[in-house]
C-alpha atoms as a PDB file:
ATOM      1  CA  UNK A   1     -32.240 -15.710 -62.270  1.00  0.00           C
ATOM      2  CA  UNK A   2     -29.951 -16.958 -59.478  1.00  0.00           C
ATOM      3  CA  UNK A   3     -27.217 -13.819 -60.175  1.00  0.00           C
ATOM      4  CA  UNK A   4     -30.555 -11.466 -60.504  1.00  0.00           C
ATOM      5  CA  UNK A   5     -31.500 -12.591 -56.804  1.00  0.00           C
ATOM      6  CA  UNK A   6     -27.190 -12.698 -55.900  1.00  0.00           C
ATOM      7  CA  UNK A   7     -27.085  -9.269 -56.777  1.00  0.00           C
ATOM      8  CA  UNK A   8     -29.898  -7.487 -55.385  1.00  0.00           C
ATOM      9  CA  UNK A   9     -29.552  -9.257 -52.037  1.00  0.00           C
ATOM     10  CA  UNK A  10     -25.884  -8.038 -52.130  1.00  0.00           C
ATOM     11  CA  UNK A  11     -26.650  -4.368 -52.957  1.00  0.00           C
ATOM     12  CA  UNK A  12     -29.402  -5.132 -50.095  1.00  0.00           C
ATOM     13  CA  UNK A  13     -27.061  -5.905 -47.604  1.00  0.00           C
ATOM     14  CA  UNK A  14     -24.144  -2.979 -48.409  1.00  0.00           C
ATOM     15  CA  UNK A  15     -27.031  -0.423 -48.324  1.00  0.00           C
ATOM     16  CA  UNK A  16     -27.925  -2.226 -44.786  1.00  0.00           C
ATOM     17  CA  UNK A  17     -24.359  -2.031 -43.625  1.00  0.00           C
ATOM     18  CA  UNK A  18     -23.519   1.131 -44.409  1.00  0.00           C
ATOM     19  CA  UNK A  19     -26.917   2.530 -42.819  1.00  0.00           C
ATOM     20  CA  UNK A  20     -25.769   1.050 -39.652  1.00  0.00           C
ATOM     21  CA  UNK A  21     -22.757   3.704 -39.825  1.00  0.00           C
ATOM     22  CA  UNK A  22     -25.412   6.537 -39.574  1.00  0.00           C
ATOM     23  CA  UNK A  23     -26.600   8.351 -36.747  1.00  0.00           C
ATOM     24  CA  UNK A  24     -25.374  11.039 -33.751  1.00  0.00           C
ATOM     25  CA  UNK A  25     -22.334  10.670 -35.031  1.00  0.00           C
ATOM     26  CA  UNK A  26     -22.946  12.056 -37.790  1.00  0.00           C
ATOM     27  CA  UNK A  27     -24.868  15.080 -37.063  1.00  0.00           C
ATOM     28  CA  UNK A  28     -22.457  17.826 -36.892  1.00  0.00           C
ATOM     29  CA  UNK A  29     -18.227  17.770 -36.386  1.00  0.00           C
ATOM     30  CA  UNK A  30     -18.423  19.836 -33.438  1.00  0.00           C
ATOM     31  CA  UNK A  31     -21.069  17.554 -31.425  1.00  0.00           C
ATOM     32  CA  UNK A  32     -19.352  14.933 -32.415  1.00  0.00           C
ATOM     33  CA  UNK A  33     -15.732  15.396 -31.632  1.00  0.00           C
ATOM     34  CA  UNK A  34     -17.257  17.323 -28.019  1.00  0.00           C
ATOM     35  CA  UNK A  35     -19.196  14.088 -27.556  1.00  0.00           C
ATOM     36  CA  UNK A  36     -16.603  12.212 -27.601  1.00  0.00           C
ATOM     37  CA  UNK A  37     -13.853  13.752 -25.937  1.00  0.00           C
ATOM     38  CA  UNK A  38     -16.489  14.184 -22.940  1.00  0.00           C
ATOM     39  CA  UNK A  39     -16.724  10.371 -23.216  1.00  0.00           C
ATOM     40  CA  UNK A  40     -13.024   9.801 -22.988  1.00  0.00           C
ATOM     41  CA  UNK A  41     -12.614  12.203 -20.589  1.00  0.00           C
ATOM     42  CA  UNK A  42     -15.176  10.818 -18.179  1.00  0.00           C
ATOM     43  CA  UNK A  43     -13.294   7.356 -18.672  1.00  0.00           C
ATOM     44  CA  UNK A  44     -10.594   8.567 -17.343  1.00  0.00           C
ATOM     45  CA  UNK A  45     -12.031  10.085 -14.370  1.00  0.00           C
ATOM     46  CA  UNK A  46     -14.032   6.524 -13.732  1.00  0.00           C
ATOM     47  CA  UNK A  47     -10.435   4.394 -13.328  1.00  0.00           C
ATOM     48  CA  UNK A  48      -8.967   7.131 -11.288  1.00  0.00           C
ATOM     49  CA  UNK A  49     -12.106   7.249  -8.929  1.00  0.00           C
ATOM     50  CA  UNK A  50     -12.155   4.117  -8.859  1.00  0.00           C
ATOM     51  CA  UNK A  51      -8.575   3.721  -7.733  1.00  0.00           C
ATOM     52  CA  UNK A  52      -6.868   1.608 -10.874  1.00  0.00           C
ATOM     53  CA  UNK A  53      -3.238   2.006  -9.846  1.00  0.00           C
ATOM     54  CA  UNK A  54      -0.452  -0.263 -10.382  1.00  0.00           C
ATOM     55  CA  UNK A  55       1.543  -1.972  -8.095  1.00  0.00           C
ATOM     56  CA  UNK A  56       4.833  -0.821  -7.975  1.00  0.00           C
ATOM     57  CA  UNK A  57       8.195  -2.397  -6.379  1.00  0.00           C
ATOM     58  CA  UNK A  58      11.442  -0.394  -5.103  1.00  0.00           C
ATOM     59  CA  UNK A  59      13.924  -3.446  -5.239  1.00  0.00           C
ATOM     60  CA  UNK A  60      16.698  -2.310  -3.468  1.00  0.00           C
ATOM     61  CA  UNK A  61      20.109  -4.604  -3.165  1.00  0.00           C
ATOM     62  CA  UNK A  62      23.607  -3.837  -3.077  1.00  0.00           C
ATOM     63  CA  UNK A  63      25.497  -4.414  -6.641  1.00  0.00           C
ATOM     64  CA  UNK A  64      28.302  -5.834  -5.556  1.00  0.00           C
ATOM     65  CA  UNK A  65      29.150  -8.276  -2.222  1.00  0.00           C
ATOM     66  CA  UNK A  66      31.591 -10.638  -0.798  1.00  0.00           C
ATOM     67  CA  UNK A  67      31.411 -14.003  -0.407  1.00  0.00           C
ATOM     68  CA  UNK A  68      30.060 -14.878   3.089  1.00  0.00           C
ATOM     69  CA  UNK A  69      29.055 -11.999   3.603  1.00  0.00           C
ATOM     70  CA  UNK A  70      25.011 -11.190   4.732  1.00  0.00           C
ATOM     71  CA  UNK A  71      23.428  -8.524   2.614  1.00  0.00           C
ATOM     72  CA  UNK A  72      19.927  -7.248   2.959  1.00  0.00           C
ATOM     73  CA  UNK A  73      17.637  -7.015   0.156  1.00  0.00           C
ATOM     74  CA  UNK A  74      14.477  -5.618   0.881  1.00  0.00           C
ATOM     75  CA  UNK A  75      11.684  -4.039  -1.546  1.00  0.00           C
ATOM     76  CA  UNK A  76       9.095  -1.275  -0.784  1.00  0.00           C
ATOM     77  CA  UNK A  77       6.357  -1.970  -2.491  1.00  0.00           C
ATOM     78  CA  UNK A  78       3.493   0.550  -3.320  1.00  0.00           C
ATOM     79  CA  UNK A  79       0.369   1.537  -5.016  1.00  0.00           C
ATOM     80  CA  UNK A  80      -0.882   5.183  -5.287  1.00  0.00           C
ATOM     81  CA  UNK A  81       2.496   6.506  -3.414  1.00  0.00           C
ATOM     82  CA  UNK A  82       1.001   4.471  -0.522  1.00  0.00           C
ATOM     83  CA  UNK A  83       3.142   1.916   1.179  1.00  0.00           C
ATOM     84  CA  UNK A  84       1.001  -1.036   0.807  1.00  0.00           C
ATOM     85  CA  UNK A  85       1.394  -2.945   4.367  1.00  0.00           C
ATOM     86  CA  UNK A  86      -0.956  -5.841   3.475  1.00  0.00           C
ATOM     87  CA  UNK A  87       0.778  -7.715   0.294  1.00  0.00           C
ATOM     88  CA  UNK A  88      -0.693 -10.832   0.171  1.00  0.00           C
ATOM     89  CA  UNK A  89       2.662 -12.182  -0.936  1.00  0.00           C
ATOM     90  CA  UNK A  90       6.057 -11.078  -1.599  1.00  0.00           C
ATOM     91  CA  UNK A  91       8.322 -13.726  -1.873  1.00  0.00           C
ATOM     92  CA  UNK A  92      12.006 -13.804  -3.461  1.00  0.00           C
ATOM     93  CA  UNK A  93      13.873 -16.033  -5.926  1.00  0.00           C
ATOM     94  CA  UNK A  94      17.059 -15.856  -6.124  1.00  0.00           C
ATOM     95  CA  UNK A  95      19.086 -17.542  -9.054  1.00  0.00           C
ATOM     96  CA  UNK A  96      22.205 -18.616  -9.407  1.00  0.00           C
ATOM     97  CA  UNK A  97      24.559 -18.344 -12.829  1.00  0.00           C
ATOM     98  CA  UNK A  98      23.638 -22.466 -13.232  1.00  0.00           C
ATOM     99  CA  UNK A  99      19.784 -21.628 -13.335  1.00  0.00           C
ATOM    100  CA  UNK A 100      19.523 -22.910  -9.771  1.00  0.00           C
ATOM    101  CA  UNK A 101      16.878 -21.236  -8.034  1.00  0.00           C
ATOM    102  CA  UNK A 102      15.763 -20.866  -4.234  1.00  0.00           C
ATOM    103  CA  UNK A 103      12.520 -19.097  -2.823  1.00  0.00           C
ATOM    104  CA  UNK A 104      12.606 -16.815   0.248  1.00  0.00           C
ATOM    105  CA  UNK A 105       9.569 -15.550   1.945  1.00  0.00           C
ATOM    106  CA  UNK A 106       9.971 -12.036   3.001  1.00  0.00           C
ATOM    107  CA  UNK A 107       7.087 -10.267   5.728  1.00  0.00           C
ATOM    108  CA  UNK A 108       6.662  -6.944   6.153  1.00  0.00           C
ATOM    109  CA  UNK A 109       9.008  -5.081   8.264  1.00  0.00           C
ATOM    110  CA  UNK A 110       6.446  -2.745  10.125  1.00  0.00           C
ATOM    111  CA  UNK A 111       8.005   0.449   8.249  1.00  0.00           C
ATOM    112  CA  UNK A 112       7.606   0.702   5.083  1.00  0.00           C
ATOM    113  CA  UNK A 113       9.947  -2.738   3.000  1.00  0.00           C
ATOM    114  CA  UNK A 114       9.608  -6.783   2.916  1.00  0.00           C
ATOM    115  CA  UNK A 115      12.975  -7.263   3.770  1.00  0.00           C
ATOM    116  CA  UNK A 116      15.221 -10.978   3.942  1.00  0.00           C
ATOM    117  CA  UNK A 117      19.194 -11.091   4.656  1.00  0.00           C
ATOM    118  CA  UNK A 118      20.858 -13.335   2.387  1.00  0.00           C
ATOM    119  CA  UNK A 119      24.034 -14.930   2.593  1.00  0.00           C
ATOM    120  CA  UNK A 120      26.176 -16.129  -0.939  1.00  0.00           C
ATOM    121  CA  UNK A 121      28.212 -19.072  -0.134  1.00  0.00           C
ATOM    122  CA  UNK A 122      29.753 -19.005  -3.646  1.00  0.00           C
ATOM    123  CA  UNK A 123      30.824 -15.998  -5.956  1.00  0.00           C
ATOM    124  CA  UNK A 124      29.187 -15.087  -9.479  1.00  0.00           C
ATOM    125  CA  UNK A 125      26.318 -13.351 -10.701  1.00  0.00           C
ATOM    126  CA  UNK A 126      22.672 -13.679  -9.332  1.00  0.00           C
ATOM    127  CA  UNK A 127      19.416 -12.431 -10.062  1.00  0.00           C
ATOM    128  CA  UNK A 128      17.315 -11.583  -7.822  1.00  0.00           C
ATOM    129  CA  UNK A 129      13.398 -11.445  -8.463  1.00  0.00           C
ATOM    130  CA  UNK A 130      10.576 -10.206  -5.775  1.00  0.00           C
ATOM    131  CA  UNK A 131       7.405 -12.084  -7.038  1.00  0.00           C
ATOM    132  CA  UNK A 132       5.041  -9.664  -5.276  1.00  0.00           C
ATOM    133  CA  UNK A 133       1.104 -10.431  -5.282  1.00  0.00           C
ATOM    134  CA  UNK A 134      -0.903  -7.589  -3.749  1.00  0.00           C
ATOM    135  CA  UNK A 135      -4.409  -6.146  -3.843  1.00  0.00           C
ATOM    136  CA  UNK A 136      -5.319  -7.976  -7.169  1.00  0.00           C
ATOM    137  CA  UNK A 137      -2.310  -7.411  -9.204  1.00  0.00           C
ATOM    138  CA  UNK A 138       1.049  -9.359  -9.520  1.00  0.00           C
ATOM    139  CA  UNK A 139       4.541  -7.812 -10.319  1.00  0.00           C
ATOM    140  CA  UNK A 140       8.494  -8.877 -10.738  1.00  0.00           C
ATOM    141  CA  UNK A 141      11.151  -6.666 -11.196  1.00  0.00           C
ATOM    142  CA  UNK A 142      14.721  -8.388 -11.541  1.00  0.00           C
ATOM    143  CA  UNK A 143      17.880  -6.848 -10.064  1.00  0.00           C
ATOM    144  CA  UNK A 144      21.305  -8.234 -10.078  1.00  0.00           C
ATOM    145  CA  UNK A 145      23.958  -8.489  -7.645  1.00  0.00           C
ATOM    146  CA  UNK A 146      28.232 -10.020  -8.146  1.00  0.00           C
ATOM    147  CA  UNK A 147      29.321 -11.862  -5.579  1.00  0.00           C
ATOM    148  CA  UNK A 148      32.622 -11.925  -5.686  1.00  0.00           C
END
């Protein structure tokens, strides 16, 4: 009696399930694929309205310096194509071949870059990383540069 009652509350429930598959989508290809499409479509429009860009950063640094001397490393950030003038933070780490890092806060340069001068005391290979934090959205590209 129990595999009567198993079974027919198993058929039960696939019948159920696969009724829930049923409905406008159904009703003919053409409305259907339209539908959605149109759906997709006005997605789309919705982030772009709504201004969903990313944040983008222009590192720019020489590849190569000398030992002592100053280079300038500066990064133009944007979203859109718009220079964004108002990052809430764009700060730079610089590491060293050891792992050794040190943090430099850059401000805007009234133009159009956040912009530090550095100076390498000692030669090798560093990266340099502008963690940028701007209108809701964080980014950190990662350039190198030889000091020889």
């Amino acid at each position: 009696m129990k595999t009567v009652k198993f079974t027919f509350l198993s058929v039960l429930l696939v019948l159920l399930l696969g009724a829930c598959g049923t409905g406008e989508e159904e009703s003919t290809g053409a409305e259907s694929s339209g539908g959605q499409e149109n759906s997709h479509t006005e997605h789309g429009d919705m982030e772009s309205d709504k201004g969903v860009h990313p944040l983008e950063v222009d590192l720019q640094l020489p590849e190569t310096s000398g030992t002592g001397e100053e280079v300038t490393i500066r990064s133009i950030v944007t979203m859109n194509d718009e220079i964004v003038e108002d990052a809430d933070e764009v700060k730079y780490e610089i590491v060293n071949e050891a792992g050794e890092s040190e943090m430099i806060l850059a401000e805007f340069d009234g133009k159009e870059s956040y912009t530090i001068k550095k100076t390498f005391d000692e030669p090798g290979t560093y990266k340099v990383t502008p963690h940028t934090t701007a209108r809701g959205q964080h980014t950190m590209p990662t350039k190198e540069i030889t000091v020889e």
